[in-house]
N, C-alpha and C. Protein backbone atom coordinates (compact mmCIF):
# COMPACT_ATOMS: atom_id res chain seq x y z
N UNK A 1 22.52 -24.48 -9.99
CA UNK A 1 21.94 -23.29 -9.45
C UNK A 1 22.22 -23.16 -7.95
N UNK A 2 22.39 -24.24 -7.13
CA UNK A 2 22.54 -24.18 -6.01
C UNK A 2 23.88 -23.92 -5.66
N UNK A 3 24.57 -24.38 -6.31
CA UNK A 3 26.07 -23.93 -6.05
C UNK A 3 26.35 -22.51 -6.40
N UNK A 4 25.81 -21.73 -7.46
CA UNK A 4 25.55 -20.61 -7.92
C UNK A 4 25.27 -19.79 -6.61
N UNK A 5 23.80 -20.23 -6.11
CA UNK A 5 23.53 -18.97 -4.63
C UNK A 5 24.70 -19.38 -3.51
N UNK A 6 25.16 -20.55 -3.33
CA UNK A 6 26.07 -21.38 -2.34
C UNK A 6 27.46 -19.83 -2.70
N UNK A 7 28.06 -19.65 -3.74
CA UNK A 7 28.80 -18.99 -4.12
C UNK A 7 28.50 -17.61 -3.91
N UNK A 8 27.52 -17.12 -3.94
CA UNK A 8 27.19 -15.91 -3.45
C UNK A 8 26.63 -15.62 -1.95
N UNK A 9 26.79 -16.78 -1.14
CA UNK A 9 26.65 -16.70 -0.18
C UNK A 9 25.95 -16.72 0.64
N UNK A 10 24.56 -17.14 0.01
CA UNK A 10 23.04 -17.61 0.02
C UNK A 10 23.60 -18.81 1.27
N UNK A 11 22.57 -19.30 2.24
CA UNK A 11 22.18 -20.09 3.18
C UNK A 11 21.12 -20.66 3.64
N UNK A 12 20.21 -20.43 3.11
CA UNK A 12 18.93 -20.59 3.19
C UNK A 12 18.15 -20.23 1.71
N UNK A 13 18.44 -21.86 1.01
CA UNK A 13 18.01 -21.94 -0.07
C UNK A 13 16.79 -23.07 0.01
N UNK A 14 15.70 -22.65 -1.17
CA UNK A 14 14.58 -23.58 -1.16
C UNK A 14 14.14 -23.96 -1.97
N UNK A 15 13.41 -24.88 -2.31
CA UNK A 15 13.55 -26.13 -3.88
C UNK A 15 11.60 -26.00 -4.16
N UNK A 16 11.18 -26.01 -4.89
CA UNK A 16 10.14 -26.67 -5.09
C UNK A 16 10.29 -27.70 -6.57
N UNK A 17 9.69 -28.57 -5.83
CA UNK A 17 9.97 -29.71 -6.99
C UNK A 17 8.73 -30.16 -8.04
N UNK A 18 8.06 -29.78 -7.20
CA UNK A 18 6.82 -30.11 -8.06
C UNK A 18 6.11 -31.89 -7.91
N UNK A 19 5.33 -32.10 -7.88
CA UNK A 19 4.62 -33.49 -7.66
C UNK A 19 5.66 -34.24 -7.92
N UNK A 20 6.06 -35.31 -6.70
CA UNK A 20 6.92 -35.81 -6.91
C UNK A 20 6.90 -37.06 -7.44
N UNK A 21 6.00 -37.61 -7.89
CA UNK A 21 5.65 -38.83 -8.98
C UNK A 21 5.67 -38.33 -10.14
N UNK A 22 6.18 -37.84 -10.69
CA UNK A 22 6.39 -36.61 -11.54
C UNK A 22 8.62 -36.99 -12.40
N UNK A 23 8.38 -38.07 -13.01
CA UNK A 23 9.80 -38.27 -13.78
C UNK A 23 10.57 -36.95 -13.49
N UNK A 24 11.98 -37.18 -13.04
CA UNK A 24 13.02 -35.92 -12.68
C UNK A 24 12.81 -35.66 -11.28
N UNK A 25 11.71 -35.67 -10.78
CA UNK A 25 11.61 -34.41 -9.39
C UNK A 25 12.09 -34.69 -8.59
N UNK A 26 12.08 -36.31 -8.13
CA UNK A 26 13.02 -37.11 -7.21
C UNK A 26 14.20 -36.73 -7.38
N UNK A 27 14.63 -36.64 -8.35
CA UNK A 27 16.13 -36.24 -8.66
C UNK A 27 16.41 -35.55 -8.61
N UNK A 28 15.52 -34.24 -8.82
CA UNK A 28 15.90 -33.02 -8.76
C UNK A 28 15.82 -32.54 -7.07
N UNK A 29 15.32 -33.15 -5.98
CA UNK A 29 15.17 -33.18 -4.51
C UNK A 29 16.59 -33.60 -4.40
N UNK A 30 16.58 -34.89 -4.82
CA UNK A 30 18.08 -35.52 -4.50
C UNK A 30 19.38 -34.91 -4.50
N UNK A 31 19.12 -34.07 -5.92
CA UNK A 31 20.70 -33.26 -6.37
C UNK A 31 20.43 -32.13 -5.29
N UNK A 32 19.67 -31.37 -5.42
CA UNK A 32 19.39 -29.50 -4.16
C UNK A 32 20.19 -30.75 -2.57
N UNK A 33 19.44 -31.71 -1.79
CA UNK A 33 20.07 -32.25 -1.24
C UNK A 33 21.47 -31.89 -1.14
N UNK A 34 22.08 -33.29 -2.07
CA UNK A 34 23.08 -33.46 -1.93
C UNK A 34 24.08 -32.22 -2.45
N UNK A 35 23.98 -31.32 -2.92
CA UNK A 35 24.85 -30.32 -2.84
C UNK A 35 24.77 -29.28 -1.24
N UNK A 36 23.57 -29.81 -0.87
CA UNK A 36 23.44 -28.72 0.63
C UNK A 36 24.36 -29.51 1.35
N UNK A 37 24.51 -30.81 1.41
CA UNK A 37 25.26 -31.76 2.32
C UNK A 37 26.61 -31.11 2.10
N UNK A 38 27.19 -30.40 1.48
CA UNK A 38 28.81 -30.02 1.14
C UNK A 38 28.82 -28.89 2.41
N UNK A 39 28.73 -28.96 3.75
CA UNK A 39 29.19 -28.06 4.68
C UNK A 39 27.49 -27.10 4.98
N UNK A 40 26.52 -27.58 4.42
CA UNK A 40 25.27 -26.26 5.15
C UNK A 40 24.07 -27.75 5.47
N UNK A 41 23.98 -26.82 6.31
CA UNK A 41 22.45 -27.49 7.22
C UNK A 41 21.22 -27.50 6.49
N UNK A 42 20.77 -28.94 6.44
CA UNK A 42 19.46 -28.94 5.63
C UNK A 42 18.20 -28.35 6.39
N UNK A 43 17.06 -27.67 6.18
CA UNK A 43 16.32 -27.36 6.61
C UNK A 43 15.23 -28.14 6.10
N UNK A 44 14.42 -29.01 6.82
CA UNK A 44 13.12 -30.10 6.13
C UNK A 44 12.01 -28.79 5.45
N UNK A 45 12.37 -27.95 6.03
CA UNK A 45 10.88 -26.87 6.33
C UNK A 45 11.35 -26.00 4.79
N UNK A 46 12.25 -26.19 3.76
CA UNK A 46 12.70 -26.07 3.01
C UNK A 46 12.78 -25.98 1.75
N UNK A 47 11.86 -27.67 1.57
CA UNK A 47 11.67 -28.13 0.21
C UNK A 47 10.25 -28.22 0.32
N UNK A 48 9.02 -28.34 -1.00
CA UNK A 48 8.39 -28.54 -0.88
C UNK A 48 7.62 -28.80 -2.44
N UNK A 49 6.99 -30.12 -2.05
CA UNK A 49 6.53 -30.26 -3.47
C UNK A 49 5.20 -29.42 -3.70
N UNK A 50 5.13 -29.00 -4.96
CA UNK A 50 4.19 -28.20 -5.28
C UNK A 50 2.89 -29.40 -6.14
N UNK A 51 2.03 -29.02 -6.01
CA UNK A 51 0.76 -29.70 -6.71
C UNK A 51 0.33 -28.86 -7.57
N UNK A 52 -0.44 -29.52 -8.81
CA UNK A 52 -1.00 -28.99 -9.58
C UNK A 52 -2.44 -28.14 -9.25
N UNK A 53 -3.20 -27.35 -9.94
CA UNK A 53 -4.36 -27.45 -9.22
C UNK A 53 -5.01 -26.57 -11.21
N UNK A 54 -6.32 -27.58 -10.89
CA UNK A 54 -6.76 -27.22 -12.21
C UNK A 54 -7.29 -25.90 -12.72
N UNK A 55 -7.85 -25.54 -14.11
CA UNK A 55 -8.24 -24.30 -14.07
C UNK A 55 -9.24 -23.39 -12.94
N UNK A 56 -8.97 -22.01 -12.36
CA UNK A 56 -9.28 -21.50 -11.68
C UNK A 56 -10.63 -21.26 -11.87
């Protein structure tokens, strides 16, 4: 997906991963990462894990 907006010309792309003790999410931080590393500037202010929060 990131290469997808990367291709359309997107620059300011942002991840939520979801609780990151959470099997996959690490990985899924890791991969958005490492495809930004191919020539664009990471922004920390960027990613952000999301938390659960119980019924309203």
């Amino acid at each position: 997906m990131v290469r997808h907006l990367l291709s359309l010309g997107r620059r300011r792309i942002g991840v939520v991963t979801g609780p990151l003790d959470t099997p996959g999410r690490v990985e899924r931080l890791a991969g958005y990462k490492e495809v930004l590393t191919d020539g664009v500037e990471i922004d920390d202010g960027s990613s952000c894990p999301a938390t659960t929060a119980g019924p309203a």
